[in-house]
N, C-alpha and C. Protein backbone atom coordinates (compact mmCIF):
# COMPACT_ATOMS: atom_id res chain seq x y z
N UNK A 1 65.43 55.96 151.92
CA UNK A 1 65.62 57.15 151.13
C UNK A 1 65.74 58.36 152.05
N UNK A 2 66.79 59.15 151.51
CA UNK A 2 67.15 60.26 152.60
C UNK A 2 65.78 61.71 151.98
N UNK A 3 65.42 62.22 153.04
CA UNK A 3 64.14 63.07 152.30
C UNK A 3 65.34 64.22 152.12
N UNK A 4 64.90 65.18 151.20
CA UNK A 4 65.23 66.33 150.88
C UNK A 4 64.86 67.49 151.63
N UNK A 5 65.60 68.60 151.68
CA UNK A 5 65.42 69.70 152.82
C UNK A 5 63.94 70.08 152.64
N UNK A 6 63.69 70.17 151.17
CA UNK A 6 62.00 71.11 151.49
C UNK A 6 60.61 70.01 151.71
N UNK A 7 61.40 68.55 151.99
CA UNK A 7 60.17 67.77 152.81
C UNK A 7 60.28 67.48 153.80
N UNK A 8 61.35 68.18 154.74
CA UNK A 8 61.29 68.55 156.02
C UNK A 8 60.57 69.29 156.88
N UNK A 9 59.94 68.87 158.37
CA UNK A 9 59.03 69.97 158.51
C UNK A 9 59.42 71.20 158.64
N UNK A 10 58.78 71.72 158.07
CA UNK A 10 59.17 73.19 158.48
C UNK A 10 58.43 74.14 159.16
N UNK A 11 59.20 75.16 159.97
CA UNK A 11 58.93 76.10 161.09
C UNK A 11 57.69 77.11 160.59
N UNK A 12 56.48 77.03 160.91
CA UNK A 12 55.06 78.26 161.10
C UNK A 12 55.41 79.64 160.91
N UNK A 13 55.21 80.20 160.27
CA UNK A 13 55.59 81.70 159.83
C UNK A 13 55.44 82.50 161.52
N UNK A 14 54.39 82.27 162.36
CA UNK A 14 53.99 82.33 163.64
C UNK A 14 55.15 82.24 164.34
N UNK A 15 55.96 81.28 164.02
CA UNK A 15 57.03 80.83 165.12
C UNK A 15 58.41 81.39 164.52
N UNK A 16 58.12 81.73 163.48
CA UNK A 16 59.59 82.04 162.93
C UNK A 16 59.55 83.68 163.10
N UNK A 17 58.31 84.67 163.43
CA UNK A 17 58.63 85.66 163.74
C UNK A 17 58.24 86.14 164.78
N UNK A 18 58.04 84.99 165.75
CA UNK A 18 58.61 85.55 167.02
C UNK A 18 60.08 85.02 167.42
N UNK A 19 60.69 83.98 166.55
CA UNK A 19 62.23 83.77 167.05
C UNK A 19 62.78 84.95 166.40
N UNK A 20 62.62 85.47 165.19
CA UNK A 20 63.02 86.94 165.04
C UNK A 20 62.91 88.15 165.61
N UNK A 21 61.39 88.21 166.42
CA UNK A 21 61.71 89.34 167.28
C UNK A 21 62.15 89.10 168.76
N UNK A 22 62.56 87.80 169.18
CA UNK A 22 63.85 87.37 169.94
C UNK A 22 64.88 87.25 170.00
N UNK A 23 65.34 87.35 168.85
CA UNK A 23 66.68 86.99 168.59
C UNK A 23 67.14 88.89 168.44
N UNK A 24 65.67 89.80 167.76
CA UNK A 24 66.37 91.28 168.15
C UNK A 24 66.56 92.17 169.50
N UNK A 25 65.58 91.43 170.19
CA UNK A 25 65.76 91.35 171.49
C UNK A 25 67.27 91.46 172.05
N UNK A 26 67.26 91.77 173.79
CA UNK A 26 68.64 90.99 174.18
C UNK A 26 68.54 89.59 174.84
N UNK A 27 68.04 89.27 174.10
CA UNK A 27 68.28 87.52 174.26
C UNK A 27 69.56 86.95 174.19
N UNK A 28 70.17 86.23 175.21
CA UNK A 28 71.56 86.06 175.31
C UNK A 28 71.79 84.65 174.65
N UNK A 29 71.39 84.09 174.85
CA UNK A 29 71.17 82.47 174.88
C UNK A 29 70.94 82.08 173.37
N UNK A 30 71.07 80.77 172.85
CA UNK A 30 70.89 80.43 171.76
C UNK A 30 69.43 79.78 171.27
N UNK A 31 69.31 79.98 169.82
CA UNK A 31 67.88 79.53 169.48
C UNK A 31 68.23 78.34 168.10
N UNK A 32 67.48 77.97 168.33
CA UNK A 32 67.87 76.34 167.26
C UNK A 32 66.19 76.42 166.74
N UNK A 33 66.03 76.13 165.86
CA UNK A 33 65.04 76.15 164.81
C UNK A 33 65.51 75.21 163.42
N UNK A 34 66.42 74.71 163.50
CA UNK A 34 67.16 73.63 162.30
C UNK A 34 66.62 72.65 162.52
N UNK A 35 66.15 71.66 161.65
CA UNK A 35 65.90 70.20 162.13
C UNK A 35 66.24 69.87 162.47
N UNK A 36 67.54 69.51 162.48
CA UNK A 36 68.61 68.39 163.29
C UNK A 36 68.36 68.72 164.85
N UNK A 37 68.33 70.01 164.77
CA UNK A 37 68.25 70.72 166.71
C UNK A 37 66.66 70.49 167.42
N UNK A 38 65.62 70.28 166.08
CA UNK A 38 64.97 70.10 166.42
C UNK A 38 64.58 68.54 166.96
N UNK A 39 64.69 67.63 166.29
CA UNK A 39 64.66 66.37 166.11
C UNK A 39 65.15 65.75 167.23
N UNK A 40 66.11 66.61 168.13
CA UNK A 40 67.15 65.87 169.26
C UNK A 40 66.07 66.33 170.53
N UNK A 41 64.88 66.96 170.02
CA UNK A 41 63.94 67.12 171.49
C UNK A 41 63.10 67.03 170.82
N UNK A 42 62.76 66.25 169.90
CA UNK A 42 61.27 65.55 169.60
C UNK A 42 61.41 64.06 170.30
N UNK A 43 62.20 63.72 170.98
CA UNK A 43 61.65 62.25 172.03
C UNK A 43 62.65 62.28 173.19
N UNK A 44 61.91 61.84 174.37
CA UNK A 44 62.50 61.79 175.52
C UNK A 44 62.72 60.31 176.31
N UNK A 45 62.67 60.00 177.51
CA UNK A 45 62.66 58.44 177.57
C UNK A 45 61.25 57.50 177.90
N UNK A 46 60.85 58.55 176.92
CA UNK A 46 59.29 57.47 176.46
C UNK A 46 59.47 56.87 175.34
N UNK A 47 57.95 56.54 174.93
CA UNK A 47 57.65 55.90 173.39
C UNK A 47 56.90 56.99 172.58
N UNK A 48 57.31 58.32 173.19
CA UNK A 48 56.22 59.38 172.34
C UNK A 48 57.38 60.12 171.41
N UNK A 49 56.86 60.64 170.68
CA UNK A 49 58.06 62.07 169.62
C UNK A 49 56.91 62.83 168.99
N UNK A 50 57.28 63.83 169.37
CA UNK A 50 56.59 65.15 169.09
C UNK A 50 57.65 66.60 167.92
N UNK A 51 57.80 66.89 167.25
CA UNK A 51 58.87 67.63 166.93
C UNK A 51 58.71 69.31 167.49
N UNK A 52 59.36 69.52 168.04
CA UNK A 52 59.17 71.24 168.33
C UNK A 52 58.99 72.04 167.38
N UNK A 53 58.96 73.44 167.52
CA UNK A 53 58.71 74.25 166.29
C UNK A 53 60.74 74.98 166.28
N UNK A 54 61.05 75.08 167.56
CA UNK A 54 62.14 75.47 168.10
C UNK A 54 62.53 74.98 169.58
N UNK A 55 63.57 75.27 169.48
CA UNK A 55 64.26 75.33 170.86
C UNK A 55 65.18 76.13 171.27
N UNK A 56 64.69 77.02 172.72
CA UNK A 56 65.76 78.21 173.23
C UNK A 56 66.58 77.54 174.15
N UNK A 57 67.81 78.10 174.35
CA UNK A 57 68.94 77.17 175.63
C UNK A 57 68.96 78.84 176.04
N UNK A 58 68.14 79.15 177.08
CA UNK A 58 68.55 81.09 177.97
C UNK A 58 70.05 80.38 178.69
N UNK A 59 70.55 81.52 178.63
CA UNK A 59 71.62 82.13 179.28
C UNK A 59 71.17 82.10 180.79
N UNK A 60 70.22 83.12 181.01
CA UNK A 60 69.89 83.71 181.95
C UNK A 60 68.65 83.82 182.47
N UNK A 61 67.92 83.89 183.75
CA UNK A 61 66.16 83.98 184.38
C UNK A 61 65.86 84.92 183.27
N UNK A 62 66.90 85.86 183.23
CA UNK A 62 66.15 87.16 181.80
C UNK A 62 65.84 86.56 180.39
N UNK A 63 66.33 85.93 180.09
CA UNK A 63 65.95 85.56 178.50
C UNK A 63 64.48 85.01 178.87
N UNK A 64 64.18 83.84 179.72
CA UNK A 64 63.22 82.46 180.17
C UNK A 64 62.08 84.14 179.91
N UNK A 65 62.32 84.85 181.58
CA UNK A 65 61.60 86.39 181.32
C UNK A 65 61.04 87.31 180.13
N UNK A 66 62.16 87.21 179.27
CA UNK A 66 62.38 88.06 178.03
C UNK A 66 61.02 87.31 176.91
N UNK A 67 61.55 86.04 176.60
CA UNK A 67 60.62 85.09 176.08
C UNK A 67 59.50 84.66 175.79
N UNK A 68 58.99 84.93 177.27
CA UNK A 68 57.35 84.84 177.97
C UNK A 68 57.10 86.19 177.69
N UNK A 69 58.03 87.34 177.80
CA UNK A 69 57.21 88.78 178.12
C UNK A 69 56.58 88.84 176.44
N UNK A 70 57.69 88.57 175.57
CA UNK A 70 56.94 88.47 174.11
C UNK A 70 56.11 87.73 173.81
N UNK A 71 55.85 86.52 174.28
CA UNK A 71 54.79 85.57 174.20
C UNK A 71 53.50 86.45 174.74
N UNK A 72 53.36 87.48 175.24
CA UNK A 72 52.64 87.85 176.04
C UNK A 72 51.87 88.50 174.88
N UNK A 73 52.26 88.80 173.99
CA UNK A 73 51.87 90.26 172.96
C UNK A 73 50.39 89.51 172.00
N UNK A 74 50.01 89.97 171.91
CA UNK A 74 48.35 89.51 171.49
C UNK A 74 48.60 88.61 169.87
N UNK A 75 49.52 89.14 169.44
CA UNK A 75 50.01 88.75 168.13
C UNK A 75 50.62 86.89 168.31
N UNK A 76 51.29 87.06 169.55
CA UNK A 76 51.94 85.44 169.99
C UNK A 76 50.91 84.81 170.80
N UNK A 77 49.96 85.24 170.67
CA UNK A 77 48.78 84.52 171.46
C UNK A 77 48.61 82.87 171.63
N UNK A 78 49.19 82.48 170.24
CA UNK A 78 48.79 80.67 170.27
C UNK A 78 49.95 80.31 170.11
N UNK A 79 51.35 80.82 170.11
CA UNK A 79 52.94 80.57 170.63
C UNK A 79 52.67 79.45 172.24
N UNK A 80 53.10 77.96 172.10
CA UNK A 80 53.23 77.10 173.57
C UNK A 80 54.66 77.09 173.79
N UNK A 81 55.23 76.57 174.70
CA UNK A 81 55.96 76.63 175.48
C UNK A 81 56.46 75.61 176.43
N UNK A 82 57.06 74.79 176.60
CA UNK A 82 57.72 73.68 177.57
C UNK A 82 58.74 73.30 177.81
N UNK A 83 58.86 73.44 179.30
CA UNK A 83 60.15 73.04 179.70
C UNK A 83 60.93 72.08 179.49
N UNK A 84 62.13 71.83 179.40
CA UNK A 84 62.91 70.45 178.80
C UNK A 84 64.14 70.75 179.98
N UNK A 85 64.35 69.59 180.15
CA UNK A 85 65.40 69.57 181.20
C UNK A 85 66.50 68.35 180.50
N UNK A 86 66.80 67.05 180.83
CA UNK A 86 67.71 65.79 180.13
C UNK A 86 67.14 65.46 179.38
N UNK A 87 65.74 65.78 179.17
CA UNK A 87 64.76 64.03 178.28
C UNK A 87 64.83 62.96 178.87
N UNK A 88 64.47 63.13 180.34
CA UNK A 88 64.74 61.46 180.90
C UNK A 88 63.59 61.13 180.88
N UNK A 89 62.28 62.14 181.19
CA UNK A 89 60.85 62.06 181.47
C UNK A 89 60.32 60.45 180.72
N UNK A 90 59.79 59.66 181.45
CA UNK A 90 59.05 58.77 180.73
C UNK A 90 57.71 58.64 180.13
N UNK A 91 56.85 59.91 180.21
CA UNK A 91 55.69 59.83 180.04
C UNK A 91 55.60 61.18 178.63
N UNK A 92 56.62 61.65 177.95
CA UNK A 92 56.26 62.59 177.09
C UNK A 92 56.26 63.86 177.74
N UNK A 93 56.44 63.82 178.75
CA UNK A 93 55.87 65.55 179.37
C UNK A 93 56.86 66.75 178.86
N UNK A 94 57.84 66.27 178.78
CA UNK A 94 58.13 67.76 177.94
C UNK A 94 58.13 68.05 176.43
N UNK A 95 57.19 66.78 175.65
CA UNK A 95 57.66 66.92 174.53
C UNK A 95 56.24 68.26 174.19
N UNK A 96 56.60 68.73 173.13
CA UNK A 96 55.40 69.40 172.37
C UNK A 96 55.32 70.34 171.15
N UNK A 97 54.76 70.83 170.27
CA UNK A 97 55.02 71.02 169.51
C UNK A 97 55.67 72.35 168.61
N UNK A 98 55.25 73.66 170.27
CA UNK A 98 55.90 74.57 170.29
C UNK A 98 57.28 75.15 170.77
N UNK A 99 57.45 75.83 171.41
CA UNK A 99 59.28 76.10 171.82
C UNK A 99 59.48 75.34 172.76
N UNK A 100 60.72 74.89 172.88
CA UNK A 100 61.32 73.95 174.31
C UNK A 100 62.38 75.03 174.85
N UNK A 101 62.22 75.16 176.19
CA UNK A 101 63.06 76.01 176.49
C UNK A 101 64.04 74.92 177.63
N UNK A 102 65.07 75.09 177.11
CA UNK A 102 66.00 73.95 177.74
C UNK A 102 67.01 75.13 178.37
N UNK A 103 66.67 74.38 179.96
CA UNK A 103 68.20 75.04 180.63
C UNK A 103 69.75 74.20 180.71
N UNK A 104 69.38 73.44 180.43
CA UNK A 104 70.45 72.60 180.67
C UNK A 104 71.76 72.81 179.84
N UNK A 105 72.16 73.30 178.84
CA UNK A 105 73.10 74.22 178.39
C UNK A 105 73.89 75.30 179.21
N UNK A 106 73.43 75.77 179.28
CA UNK A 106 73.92 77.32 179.74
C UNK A 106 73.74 77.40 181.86
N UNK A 107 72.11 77.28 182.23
CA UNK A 107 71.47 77.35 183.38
C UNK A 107 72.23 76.47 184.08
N UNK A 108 73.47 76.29 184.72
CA UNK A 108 73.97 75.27 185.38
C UNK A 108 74.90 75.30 186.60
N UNK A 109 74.57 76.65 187.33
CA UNK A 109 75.14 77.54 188.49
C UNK A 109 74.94 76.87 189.79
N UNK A 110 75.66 77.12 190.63
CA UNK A 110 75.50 76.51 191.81
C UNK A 110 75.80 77.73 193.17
N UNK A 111 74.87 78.24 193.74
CA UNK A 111 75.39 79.74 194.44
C UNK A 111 74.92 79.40 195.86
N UNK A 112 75.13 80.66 196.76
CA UNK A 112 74.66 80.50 198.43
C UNK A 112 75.04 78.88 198.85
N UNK A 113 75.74 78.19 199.10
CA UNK A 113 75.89 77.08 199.55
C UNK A 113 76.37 77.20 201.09
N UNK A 114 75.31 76.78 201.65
CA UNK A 114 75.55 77.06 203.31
C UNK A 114 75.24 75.42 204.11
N UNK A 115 76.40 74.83 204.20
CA UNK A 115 76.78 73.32 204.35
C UNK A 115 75.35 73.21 205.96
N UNK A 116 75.87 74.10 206.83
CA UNK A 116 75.17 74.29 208.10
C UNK A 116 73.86 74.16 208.17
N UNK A 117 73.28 74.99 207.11
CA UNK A 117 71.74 74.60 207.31
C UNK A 117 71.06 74.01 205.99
N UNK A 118 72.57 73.47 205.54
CA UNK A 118 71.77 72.80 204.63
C UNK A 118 71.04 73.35 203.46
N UNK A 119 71.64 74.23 202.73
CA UNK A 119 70.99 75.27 201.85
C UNK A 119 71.95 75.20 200.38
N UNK A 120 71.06 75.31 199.14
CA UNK A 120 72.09 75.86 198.45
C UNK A 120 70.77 75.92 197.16
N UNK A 121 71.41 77.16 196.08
CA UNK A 121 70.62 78.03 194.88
C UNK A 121 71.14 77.06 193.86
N UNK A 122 70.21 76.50 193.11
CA UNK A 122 70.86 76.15 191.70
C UNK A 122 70.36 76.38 190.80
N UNK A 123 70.90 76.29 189.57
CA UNK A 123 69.75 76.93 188.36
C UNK A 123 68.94 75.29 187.85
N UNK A 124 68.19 75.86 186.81
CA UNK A 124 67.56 74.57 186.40
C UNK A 124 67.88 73.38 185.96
N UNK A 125 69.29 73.95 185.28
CA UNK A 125 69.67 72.78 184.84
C UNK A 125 71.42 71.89 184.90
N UNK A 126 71.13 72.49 186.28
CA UNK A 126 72.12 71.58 187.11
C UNK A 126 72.07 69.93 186.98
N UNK A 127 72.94 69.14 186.90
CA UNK A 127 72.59 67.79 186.69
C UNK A 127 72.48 67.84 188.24
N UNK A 128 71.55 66.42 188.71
CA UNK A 128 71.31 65.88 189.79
C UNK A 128 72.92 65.17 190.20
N UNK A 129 73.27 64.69 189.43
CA UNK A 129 74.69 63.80 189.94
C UNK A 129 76.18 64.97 190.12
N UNK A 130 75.96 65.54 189.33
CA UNK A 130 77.06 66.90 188.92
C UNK A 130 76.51 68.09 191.04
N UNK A 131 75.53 67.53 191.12
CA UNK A 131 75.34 68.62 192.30
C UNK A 131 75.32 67.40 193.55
N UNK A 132 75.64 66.75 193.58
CA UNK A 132 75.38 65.45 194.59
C UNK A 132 77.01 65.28 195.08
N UNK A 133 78.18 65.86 193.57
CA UNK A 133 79.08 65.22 193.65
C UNK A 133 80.03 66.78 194.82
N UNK A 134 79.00 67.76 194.10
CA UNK A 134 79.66 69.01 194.83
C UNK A 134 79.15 68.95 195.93
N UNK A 135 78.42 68.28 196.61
CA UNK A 135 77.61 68.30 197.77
C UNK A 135 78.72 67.10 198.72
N UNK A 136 79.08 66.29 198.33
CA UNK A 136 79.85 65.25 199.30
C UNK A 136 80.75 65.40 200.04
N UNK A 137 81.81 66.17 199.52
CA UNK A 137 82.61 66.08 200.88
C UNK A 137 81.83 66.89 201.78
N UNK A 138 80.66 67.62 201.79
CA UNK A 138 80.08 67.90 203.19
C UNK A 138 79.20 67.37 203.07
N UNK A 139 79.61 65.62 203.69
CA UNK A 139 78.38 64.67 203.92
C UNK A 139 76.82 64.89 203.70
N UNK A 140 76.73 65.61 202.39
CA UNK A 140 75.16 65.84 202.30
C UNK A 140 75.24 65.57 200.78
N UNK A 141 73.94 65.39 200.34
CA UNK A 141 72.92 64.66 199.07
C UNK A 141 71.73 64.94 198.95
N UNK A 142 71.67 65.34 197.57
CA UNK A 142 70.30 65.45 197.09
C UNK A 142 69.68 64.26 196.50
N UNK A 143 68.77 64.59 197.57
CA UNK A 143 68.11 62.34 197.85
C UNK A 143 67.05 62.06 196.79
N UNK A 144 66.68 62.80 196.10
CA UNK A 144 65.74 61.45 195.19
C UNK A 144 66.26 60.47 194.22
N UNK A 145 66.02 59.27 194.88
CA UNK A 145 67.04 58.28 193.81
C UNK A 145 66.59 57.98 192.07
N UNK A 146 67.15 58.05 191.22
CA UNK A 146 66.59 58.15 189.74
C UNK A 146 67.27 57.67 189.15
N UNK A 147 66.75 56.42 187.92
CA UNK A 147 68.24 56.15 187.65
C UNK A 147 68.96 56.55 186.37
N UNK A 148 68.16 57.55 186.09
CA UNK A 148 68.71 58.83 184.95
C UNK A 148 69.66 59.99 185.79
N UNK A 149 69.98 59.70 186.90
CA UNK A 149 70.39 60.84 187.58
C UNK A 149 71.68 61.41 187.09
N UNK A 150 72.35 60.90 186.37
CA UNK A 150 73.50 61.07 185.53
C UNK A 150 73.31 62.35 184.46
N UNK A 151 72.15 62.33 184.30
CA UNK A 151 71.64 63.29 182.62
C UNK A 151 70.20 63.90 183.28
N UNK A 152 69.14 63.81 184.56
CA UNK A 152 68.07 64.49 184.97
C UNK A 152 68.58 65.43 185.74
N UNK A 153 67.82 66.88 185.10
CA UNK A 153 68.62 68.14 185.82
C UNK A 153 67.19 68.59 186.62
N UNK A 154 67.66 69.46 187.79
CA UNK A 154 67.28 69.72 188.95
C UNK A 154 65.31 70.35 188.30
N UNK A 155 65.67 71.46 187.26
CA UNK A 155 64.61 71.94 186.84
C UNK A 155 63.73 70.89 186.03
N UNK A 156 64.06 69.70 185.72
CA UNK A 156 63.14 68.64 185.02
C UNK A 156 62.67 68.04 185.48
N UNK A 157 63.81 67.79 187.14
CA UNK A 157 62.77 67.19 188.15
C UNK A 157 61.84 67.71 188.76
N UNK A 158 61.96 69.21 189.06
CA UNK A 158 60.77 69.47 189.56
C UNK A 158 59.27 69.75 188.49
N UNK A 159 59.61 69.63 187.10
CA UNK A 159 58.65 69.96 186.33
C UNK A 159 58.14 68.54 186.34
N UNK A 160 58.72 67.79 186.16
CA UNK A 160 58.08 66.49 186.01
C UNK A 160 57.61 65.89 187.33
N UNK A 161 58.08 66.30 188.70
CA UNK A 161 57.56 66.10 190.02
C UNK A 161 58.39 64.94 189.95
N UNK A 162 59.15 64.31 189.66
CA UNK A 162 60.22 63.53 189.44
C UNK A 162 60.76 63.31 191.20
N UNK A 163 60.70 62.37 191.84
CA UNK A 163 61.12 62.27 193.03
C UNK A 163 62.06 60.55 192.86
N UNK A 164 61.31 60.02 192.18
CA UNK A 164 62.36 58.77 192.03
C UNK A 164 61.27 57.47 192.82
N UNK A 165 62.06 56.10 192.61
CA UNK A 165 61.83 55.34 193.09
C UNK A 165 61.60 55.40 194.81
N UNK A 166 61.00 54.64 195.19
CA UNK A 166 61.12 54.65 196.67
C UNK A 166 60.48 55.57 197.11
N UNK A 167 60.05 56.78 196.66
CA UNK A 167 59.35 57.69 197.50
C UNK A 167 58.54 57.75 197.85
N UNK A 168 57.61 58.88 198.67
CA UNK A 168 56.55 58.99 199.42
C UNK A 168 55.59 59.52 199.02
């Protein structure tokens, strides 16, 4: 039986007006608060599901900034927060029940690339394989082997400490 919209969960008066005083904000980036948007980051590549209350995709370090600075206000006091990168995580870690702030949309820049010493800026949610592939013809790689590396972006690995098989 298909449930009906108003036995769906629905979004905390708490959470729905701070995505309103974000969204009057200059928040660039998009906010999903629909079930369906929600539901697609209530499980990752575990056995856990958690449903969010929302999920932001920032544009920009300013929105991620913008976000937290309102979370800050005494009123958003019990507003949580977690990073989401692919959903490759196997242990649940980004699931939870407050906002997911996913870069992997929008956050997907690649800047300063200096082949010589081996340097380069990316945003969070650069795929690991998508930056491996821009990295090759100057014989260099970003080495942790994973075998989500297709869909695990740079900022999920480091939230999750994600180094891969084989490591140290």
């Amino acid at each position: 039986m298909i449930p009906r919209i108003s036995q769906l969960p629905q979004v905390s008066a708490e959470y729905k007006k701070f995505l309103t005083v974000l969204k009057s904000k200059a928040f660039s980036g998009d906010i999903e608060d629909r079930y369906p948007a929600r539901l697609l980051c209530a499980t990752d590549n575990s056995v856990y599901q958690c449903l969010p209350a929302a999920v932001i995709f920032p544009k920009t370090a300013a929105d991620i900034a913008l976000a937290l600075t309102i979370a800050g206000d005494k009123e958003f006091s019990s507003i949580i927060f977690a990073p989401r990168g692919g959903g490759t995580g196997t242990n649940g870690q980004s699931l939870n029940k407050g906002i997911m702030i996913d870069c992997s949309r929008y956050m997907k820049e690649y800047r300063d690339f200096n082949a010589e010493n081996r340097e380069i800026t990316v945003q969070a949610g650069v795929i690991k394989d998508e930056l491996n592939e821009f990295l090759k013809p100057h014989a260099l790689f970003f080495s942790p082997e994973l075998s989500t590396s297709s869909r695990a972006t740079i900022g999920g690995m480091i939230s999750n400490d994600a180094a891969g098989q084989g490591s140290l």
